[in-house]
Protein backbone atom coordinates (compact mmCIF):
# COMPACT_ATOMS: atom_id res chain seq x y z
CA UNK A 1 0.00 0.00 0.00
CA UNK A 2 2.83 2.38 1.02
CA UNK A 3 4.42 1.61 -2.75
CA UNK A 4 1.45 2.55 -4.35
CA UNK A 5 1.02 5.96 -2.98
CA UNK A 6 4.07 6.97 -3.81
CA UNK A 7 3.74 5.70 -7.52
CA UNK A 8 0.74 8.06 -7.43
CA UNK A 9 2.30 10.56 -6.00
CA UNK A 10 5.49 10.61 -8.55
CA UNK A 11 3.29 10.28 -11.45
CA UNK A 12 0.60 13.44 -10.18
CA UNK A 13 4.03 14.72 -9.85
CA UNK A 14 5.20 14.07 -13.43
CA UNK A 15 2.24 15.13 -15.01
CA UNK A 16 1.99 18.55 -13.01
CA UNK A 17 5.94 19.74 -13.93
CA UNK A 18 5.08 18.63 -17.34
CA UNK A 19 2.07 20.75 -17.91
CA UNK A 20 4.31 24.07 -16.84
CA UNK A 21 4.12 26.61 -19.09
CA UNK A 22 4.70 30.65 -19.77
CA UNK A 23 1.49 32.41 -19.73
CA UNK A 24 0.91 35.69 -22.05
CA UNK A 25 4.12 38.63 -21.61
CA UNK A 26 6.27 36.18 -19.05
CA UNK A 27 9.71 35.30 -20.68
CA UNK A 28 10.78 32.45 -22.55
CA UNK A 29 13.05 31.08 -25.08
CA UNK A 30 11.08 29.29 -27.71
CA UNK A 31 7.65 28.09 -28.55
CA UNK A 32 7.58 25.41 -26.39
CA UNK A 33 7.68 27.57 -23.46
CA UNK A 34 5.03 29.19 -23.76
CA UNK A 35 1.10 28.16 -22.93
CA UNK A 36 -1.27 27.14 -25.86
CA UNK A 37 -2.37 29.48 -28.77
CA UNK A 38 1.44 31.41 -27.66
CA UNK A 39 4.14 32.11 -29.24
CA UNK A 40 7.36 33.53 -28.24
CA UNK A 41 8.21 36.50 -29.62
CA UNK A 42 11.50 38.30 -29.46
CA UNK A 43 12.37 41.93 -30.37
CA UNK A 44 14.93 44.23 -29.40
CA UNK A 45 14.41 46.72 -26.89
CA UNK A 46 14.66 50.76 -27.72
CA UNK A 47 16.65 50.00 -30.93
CA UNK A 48 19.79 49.15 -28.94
CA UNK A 49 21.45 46.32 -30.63
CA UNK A 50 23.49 44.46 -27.68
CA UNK A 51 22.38 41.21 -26.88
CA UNK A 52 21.07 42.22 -23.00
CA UNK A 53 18.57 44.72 -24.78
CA UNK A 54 16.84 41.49 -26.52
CA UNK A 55 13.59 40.39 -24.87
CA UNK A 56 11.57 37.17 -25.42
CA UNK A 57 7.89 37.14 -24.36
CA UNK A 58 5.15 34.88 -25.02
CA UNK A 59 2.71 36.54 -26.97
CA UNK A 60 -0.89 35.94 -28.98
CA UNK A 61 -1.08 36.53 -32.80
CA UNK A 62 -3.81 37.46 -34.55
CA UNK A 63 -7.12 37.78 -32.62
């Protein structure tokens, strides 16, 4: 009985860590990041061209 709840409880586990994602504006670093019907989107910031002033957000396109 004590095996079985912790199978349970590593696959709840599992399945909760797996489901993670970026919701709309939070960082990320590619598509797979970020929630359903997201995409991530990066752009650089104030026209500076350095690498720090890049920014990746997850972002809806279209309507």
């Amino acid at each position: 009985m004590h095996f079985s709840f912790l199978a349970i409880l590593a696959a709840l586990t599992a399945s909760v860590s797996a489901s993670v994602c970026n919701g709309r504006y939070l960082d990320c670093k590619g598509d797979t990041d970020c929630c359903h019907g997201l995409i991530c989107l990066t752009y650089r910031a104030n026209g500076n061209v350095s690498m720090r002033s890049l920014l990746s957000i997850c972002v809806v396109i279209g309507t």
